[in-house]
PDB file of N, CA and C in Angstrom:
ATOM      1  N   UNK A   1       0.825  -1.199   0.000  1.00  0.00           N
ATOM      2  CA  UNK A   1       0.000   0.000   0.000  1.00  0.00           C
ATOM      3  C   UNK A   1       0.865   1.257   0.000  1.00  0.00           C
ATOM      4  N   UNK A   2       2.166   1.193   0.276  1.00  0.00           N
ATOM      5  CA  UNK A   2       2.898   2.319   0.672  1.00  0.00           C
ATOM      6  C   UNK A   2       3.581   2.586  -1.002  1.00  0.00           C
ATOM      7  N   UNK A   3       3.919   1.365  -1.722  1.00  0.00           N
ATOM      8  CA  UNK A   3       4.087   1.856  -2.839  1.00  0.00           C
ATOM      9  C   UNK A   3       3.093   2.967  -3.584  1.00  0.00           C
ATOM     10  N   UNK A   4       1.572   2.175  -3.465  1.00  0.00           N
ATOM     11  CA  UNK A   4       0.843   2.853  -4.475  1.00  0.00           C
ATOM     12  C   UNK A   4       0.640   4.434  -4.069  1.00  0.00           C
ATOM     13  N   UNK A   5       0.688   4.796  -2.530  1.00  0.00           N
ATOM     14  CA  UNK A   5       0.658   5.745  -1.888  1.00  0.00           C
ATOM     15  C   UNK A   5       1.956   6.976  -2.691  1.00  0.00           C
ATOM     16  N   UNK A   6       3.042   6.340  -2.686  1.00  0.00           N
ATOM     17  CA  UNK A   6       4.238   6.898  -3.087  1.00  0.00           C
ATOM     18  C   UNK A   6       4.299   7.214  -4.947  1.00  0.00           C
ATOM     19  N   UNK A   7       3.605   6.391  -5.791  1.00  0.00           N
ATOM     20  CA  UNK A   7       3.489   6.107  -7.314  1.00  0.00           C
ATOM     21  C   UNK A   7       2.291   6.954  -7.297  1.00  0.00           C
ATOM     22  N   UNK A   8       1.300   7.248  -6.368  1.00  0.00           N
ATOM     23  CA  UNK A   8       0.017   8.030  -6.547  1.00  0.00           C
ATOM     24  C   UNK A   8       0.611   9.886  -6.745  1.00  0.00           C
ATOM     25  N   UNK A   9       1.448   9.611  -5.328  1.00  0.00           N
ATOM     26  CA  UNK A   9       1.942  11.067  -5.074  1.00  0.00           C
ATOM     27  C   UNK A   9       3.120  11.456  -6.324  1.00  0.00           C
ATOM     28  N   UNK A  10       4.042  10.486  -6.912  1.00  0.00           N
ATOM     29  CA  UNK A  10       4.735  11.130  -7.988  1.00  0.00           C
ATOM     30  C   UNK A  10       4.158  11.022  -9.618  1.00  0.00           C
ATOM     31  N   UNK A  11       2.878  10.552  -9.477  1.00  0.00           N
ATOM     32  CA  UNK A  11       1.956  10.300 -10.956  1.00  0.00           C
ATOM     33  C   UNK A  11       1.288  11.905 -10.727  1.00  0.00           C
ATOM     34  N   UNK A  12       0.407  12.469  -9.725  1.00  0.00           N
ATOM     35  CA  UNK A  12       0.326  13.439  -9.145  1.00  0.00           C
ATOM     36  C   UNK A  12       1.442  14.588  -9.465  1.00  0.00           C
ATOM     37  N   UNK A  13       2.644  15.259  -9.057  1.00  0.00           N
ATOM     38  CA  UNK A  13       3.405  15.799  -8.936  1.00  0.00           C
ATOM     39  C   UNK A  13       3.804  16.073 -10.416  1.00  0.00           C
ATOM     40  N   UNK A  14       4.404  14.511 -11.187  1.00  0.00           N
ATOM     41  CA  UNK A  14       4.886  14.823 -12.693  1.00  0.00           C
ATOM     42  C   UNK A  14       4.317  15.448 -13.441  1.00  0.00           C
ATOM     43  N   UNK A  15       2.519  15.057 -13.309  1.00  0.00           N
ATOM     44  CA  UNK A  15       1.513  15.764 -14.288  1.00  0.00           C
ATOM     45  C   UNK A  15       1.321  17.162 -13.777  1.00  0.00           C
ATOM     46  N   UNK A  16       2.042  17.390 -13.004  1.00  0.00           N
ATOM     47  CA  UNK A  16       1.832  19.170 -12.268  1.00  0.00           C
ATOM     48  C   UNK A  16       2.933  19.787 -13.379  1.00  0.00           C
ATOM     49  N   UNK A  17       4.221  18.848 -13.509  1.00  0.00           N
ATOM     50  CA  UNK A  17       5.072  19.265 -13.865  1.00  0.00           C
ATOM     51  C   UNK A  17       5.234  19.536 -15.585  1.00  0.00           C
ATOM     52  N   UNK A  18       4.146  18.418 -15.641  1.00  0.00           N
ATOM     53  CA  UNK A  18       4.323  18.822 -17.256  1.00  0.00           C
ATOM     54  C   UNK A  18       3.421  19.312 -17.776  1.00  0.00           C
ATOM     55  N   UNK A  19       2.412  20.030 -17.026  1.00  0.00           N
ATOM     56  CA  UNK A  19       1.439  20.985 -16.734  1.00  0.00           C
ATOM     57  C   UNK A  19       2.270  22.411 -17.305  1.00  0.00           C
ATOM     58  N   UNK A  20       2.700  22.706 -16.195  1.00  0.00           N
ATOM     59  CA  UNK A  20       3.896  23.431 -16.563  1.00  0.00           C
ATOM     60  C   UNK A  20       5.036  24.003 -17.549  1.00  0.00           C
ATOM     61  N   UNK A  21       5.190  22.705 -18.147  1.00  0.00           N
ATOM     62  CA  UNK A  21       5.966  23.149 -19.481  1.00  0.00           C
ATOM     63  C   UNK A  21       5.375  22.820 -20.644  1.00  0.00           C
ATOM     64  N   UNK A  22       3.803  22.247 -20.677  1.00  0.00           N
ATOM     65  CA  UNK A  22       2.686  22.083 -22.025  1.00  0.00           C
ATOM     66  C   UNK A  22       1.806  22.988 -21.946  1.00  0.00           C
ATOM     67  N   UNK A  23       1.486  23.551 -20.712  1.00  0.00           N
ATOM     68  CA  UNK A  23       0.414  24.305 -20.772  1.00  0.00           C
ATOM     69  C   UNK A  23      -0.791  23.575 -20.014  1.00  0.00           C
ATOM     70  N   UNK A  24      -1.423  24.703 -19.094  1.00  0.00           N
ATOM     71  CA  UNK A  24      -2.455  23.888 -18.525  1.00  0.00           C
ATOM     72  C   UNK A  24      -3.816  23.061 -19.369  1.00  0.00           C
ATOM     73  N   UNK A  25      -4.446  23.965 -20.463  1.00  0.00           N
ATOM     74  CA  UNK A  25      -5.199  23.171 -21.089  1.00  0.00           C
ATOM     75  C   UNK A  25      -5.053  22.249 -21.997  1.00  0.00           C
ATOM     76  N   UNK A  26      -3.442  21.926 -22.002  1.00  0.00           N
ATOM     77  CA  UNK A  26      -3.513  20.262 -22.853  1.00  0.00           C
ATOM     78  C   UNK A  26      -3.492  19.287 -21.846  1.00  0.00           C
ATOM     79  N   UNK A  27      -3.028  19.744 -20.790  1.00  0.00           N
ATOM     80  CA  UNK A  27      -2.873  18.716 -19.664  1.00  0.00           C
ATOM     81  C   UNK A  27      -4.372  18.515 -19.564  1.00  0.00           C
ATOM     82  N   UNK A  28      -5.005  19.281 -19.151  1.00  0.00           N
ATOM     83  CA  UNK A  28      -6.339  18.964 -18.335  1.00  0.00           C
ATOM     84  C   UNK A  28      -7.356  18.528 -19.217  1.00  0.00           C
ATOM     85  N   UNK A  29      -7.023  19.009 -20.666  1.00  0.00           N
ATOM     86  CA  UNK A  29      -8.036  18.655 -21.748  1.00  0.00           C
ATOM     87  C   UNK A  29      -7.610  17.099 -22.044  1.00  0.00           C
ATOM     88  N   UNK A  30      -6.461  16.528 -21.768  1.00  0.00           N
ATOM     89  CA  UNK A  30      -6.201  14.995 -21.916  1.00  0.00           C
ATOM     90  C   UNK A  30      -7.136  14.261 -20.368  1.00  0.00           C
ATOM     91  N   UNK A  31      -6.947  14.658 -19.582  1.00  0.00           N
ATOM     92  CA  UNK A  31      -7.068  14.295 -18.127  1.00  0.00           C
ATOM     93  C   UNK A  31      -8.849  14.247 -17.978  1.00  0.00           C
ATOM     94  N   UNK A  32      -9.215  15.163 -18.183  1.00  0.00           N
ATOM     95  CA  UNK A  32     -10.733  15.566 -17.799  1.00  0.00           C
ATOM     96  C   UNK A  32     -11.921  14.923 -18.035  1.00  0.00           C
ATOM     97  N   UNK A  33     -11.602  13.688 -18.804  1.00  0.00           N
ATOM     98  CA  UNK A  33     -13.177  12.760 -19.389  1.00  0.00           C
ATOM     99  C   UNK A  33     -12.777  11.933 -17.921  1.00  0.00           C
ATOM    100  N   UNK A  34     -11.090  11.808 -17.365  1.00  0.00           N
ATOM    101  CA  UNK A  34     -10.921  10.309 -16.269  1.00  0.00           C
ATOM    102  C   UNK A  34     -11.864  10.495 -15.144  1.00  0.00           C
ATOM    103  N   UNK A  35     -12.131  11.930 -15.533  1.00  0.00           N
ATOM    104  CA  UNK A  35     -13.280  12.450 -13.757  1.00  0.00           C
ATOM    105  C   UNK A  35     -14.495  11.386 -13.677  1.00  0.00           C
ATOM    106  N   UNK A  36     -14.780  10.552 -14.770  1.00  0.00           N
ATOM    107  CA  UNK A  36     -15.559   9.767 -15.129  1.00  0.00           C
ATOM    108  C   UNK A  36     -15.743   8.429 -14.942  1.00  0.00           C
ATOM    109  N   UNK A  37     -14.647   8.228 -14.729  1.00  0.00           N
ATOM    110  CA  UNK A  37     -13.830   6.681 -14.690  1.00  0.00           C
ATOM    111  C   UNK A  37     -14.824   5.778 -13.096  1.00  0.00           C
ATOM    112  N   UNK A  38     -15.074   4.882 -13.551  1.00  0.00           N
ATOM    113  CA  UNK A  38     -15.574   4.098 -12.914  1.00  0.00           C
ATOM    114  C   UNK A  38     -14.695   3.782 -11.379  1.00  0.00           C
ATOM    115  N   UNK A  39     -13.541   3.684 -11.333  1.00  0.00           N
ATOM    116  CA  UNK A  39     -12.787   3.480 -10.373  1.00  0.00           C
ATOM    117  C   UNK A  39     -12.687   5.286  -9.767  1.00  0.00           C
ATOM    118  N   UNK A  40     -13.461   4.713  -8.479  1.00  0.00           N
ATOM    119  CA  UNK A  40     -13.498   6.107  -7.613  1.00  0.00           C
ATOM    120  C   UNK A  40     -12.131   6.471  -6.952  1.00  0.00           C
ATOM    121  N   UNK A  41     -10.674   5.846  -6.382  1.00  0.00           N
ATOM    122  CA  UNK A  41      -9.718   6.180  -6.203  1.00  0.00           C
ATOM    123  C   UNK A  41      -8.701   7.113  -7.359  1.00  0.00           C
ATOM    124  N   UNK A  42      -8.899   6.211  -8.756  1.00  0.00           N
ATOM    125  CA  UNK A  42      -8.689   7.085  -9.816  1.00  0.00           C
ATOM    126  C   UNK A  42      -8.928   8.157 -10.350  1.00  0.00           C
ATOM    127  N   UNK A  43     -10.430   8.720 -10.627  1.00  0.00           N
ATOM    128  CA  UNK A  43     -10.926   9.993 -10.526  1.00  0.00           C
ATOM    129  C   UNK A  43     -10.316  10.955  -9.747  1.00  0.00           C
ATOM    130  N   UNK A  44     -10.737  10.265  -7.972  1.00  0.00           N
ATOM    131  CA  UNK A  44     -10.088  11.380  -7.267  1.00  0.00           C
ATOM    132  C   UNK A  44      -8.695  11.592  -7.326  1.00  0.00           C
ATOM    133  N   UNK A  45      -7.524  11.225  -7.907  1.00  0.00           N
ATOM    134  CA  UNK A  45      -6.528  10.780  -8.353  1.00  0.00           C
ATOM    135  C   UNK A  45      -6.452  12.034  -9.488  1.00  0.00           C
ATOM    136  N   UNK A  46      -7.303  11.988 -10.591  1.00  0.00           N
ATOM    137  CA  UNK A  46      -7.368  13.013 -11.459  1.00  0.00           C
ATOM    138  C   UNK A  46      -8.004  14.678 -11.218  1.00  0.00           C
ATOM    139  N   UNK A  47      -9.010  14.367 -10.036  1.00  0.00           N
ATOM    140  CA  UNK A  47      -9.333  15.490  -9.540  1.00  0.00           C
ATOM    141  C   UNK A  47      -8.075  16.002  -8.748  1.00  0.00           C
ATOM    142  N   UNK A  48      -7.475  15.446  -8.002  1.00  0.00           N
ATOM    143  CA  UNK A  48      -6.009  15.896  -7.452  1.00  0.00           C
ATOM    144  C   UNK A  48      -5.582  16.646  -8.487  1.00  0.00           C
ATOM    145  N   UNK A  49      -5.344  16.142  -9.540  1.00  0.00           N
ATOM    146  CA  UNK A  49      -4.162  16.637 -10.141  1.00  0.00           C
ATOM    147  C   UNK A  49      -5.010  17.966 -10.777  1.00  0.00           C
ATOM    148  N   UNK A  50      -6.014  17.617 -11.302  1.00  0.00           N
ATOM    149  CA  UNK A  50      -6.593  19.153 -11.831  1.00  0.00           C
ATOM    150  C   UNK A  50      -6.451  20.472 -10.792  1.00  0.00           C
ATOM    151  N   UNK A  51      -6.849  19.965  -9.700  1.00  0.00           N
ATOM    152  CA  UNK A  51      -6.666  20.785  -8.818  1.00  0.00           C
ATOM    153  C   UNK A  51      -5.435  21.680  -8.323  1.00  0.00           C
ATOM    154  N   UNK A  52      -4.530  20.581  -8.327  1.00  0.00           N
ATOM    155  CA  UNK A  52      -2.992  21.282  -8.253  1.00  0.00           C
ATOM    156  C   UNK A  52      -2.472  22.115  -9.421  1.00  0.00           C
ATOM    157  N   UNK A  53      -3.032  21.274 -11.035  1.00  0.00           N
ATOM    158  CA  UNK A  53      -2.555  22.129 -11.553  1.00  0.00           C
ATOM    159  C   UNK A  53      -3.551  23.266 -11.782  1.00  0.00           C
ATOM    160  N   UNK A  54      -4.678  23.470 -11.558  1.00  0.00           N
ATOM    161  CA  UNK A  54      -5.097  25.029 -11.958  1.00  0.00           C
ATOM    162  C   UNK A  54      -4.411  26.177 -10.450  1.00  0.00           C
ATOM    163  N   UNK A  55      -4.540  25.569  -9.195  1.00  0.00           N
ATOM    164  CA  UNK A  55      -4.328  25.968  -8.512  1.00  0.00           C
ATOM    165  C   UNK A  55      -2.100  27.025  -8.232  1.00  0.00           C
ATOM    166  N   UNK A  56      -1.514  25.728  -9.181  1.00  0.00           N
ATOM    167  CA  UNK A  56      -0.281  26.605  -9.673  1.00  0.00           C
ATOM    168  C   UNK A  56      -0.279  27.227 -10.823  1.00  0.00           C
ATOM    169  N   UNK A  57      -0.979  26.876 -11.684  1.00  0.00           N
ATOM    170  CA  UNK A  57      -1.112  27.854 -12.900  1.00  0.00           C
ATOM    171  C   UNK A  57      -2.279  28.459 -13.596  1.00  0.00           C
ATOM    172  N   UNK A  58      -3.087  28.170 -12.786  1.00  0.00           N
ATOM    173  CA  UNK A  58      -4.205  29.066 -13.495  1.00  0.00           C
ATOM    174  C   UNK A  58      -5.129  28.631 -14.431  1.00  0.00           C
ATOM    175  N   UNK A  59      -5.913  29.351 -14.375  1.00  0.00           N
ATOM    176  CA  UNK A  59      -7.187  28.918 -15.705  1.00  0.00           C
ATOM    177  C   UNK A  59      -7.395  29.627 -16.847  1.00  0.00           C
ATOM    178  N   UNK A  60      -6.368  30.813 -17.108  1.00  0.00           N
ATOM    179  CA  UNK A  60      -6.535  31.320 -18.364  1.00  0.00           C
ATOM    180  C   UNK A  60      -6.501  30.975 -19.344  1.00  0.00           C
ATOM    181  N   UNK A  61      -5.522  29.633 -19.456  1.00  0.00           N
ATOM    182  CA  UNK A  61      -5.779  28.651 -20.899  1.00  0.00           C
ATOM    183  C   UNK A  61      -7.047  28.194 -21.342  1.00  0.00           C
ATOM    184  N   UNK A  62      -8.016  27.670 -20.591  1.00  0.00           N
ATOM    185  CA  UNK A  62      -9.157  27.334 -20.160  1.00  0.00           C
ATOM    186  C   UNK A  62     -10.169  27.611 -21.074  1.00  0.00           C
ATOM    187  N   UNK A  63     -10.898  27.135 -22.150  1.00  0.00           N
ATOM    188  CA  UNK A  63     -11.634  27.895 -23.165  1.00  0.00           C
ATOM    189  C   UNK A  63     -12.960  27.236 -22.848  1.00  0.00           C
ATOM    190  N   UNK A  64     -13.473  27.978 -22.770  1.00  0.00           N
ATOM    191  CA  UNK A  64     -15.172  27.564 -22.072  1.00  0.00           C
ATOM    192  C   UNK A  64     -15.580  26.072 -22.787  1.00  0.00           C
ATOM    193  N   UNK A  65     -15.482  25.549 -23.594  1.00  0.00           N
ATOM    194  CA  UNK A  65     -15.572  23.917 -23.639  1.00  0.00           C
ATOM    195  C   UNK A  65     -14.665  23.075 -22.693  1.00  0.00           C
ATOM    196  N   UNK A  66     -13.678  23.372 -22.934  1.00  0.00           N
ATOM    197  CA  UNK A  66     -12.965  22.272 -21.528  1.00  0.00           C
ATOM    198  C   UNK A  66     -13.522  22.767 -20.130  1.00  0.00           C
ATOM    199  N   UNK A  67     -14.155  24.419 -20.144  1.00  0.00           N
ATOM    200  CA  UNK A  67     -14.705  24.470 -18.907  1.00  0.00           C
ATOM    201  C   UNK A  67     -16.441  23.759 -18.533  1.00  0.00           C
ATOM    202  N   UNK A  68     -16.392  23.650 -19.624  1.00  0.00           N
ATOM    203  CA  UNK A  68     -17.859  22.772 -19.148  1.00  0.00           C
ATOM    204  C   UNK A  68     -17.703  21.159 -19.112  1.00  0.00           C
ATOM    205  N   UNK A  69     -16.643  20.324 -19.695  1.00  0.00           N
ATOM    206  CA  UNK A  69     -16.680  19.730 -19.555  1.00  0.00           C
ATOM    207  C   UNK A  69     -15.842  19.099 -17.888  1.00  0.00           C
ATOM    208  N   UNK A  70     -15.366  20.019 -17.471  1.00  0.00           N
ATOM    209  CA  UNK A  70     -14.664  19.907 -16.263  1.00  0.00           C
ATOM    210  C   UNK A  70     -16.415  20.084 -15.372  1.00  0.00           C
ATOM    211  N   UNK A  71     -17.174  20.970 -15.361  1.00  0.00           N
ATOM    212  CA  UNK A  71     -17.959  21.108 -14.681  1.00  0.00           C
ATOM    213  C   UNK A  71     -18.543  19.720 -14.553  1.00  0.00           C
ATOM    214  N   UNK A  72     -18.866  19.585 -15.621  1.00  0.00           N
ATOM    215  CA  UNK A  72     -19.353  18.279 -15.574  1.00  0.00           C
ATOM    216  C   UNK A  72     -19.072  16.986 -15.492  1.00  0.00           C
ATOM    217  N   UNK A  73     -17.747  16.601 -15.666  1.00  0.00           N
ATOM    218  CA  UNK A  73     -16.625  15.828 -15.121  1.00  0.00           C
ATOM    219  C   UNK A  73     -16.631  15.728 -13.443  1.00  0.00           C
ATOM    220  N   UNK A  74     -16.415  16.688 -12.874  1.00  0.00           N
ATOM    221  CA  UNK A  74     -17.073  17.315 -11.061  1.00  0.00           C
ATOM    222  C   UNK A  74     -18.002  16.867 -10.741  1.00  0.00           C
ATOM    223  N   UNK A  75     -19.082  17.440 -11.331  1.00  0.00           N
ATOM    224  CA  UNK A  75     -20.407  17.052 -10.982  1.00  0.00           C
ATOM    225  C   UNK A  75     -20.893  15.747 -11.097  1.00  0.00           C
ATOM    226  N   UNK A  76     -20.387  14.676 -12.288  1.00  0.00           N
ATOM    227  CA  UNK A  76     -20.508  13.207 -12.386  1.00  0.00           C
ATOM    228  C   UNK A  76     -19.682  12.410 -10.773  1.00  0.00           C
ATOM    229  N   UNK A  77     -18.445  13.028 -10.812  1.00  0.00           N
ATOM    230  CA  UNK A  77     -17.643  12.172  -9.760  1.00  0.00           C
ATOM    231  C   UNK A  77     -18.568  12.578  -8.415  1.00  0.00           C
ATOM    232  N   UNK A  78     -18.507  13.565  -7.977  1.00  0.00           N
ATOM    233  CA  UNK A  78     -19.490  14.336  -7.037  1.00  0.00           C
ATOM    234  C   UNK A  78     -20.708  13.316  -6.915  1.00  0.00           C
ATOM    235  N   UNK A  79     -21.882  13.291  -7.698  1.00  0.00           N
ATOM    236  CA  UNK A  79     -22.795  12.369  -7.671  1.00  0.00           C
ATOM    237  C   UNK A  79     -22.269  10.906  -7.721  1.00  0.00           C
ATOM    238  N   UNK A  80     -21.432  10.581  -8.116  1.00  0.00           N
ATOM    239  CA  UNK A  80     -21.347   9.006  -8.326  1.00  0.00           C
ATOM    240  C   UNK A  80     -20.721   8.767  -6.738  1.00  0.00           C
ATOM    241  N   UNK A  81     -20.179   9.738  -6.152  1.00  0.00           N
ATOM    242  CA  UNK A  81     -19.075   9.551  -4.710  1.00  0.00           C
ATOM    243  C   UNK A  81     -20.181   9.486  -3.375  1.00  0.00           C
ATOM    244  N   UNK A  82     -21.630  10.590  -3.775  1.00  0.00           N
ATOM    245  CA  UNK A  82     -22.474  10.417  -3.164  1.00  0.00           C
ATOM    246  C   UNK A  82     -23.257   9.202  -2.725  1.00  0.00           C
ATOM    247  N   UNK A  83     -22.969   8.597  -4.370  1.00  0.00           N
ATOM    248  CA  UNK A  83     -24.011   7.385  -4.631  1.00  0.00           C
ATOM    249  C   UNK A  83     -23.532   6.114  -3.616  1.00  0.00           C
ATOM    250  N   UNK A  84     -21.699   6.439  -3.799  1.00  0.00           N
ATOM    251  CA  UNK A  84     -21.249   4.834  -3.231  1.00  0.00           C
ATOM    252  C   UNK A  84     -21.637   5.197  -1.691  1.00  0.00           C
ATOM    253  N   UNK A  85     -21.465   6.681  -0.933  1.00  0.00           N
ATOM    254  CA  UNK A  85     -21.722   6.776   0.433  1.00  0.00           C
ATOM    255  C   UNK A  85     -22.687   6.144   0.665  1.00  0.00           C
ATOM    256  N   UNK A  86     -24.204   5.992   0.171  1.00  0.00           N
ATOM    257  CA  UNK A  86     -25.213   6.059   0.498  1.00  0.00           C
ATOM    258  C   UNK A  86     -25.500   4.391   0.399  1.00  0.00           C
ATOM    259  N   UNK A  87     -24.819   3.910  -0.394  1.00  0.00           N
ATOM    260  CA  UNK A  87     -25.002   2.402  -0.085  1.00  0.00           C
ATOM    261  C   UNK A  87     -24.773   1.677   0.582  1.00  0.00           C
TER     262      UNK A  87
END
């Protein structure tokens, strides 16, 4: 468990990094359908990373289609995270 903990945090970190030198909206425009992904550790995994990277670089790349599909990427994981609580 301590591996995946450690491979989570530098899968995390790299995609910050190459965030960074591609630009935030190719990163996030590759990344942003995984908010979807059936495996709820993964998503939140990808929500991490969206998060870090808008949070170091910003959303001005951001062109109102990748912003709706992020909304809604959110809002799917959001409801589906609700769904597993409740069972």
């Amino acid at each position: 468990m301590e591996m995946d903990r450690r491979n989570y945090r530098q899968l995390v970190d790299t995609t910050v990094e190459i965030a960074d030198k591609v630009g935030v909206a190719d990163i996030v425009g590759r990344i942003v359908k995984d908010l979807k992904d059936e495996s709820e550790p993964y998503s939140r995994m990808v929500m991490e990373t969206i998060e870090k990277v808008v949070a170091k670089l910003g959303v001005s790349d951001i062109d109102a289609r990748l912003e709706e599909l992020l909304i809604d990427g959110i809002l799917y994981a959001f409801k589906e995270q609700t769904s597993d609580d409740d069972a």
